[in-house]
Protein backbone atom coordinates (compact mmCIF):
# COMPACT_ATOMS: atom_id res chain seq x y z
CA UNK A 1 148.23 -48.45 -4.00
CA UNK A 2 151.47 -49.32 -2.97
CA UNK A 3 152.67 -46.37 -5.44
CA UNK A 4 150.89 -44.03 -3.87
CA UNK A 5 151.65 -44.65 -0.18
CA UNK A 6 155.14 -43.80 -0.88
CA UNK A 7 154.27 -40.22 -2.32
CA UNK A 8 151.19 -39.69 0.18
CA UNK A 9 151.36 -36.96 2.65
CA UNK A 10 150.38 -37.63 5.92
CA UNK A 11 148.81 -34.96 7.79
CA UNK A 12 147.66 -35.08 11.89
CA UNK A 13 143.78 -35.25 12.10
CA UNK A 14 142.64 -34.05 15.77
CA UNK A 15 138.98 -34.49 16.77
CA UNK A 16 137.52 -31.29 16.95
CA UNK A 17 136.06 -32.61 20.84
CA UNK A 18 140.00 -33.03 21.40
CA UNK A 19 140.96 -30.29 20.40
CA UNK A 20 141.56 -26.28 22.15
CA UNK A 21 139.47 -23.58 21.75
CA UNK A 22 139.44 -21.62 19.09
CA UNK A 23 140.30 -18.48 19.76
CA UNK A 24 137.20 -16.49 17.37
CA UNK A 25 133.69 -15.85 18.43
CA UNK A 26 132.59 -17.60 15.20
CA UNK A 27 133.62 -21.45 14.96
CA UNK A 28 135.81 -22.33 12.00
CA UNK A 29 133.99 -24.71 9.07
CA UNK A 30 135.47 -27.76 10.40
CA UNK A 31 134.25 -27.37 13.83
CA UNK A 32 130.79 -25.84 12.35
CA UNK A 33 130.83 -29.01 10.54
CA UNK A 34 131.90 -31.34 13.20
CA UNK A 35 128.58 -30.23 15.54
CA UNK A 36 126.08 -30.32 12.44
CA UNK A 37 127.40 -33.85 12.03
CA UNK A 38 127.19 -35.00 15.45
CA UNK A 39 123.83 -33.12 16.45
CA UNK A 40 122.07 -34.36 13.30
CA UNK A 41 119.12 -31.79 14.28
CA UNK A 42 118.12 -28.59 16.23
CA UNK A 43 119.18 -29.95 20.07
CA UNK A 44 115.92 -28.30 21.35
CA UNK A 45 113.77 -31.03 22.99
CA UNK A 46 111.22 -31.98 20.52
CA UNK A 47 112.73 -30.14 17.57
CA UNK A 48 113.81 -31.71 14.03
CA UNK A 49 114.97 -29.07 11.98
CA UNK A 50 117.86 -30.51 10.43
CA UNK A 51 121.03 -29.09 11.48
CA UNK A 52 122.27 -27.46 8.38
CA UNK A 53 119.27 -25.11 9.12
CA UNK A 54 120.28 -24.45 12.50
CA UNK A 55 122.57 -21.76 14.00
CA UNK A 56 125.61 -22.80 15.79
CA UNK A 57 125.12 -21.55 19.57
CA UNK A 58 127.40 -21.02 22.68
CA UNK A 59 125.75 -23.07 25.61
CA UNK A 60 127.85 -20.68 27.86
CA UNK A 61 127.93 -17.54 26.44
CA UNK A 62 131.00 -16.38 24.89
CA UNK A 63 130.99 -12.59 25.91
CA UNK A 64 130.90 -15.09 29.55
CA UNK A 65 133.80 -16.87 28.82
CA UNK A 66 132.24 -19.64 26.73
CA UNK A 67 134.82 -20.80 24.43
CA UNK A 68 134.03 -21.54 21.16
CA UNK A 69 134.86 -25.69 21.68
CA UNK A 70 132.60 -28.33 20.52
CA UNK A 71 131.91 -29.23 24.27
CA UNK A 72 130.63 -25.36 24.20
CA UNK A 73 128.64 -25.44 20.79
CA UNK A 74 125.45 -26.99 19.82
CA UNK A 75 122.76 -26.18 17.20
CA UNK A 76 119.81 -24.33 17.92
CA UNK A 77 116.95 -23.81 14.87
CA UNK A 78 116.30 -19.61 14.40
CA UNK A 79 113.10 -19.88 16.57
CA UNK A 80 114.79 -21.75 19.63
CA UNK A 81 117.52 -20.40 19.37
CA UNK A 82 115.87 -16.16 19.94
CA UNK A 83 114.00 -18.10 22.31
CA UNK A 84 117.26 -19.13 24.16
CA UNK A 85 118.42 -15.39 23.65
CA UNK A 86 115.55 -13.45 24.90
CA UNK A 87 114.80 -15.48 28.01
């Protein structure tokens, strides 16, 4: 172990939470990833489709202004989520 240490790389983690914006409409894989992990299920009350089903959604819109931020992003299953839409 001690070997390896020596060669190792070490490269900054930031917490996608911590992080800025990213500056695309569509959320890169880590931050997709980051909210699937940490919302376990579709974030409609009620709802357990399991998050890997689930589309990623902008609570404030991002043609508003929403960015596209884990504080901004949650998942919604397909049927909540044109619910949200069409309201």
């Amino acid at each position: 172990l001690a070997e390896l240490a020596l060669t190792a790389k070490q490269v900054p983690l930031i917490h996608p939470g911590y992080g800025a914006p990213e500056p695309h409409y569509t959320p890169s894989q880590a931050l997709a990833d980051f909210v699937r992990a940490r919302d376990l299920t579709c974030r409609w009350p009620g709802c357990d489709v399991p998050a890997t089903h689930c589309d990623l959604d902008h609570t404030i819109p991002y043609a508003q202004g929403g960015p596209t931020h884990a504080g901004n992003i949650k998942c919604y299953c397909r049927t909540h989520h044109l619910m949200k839409v069409r309201r």
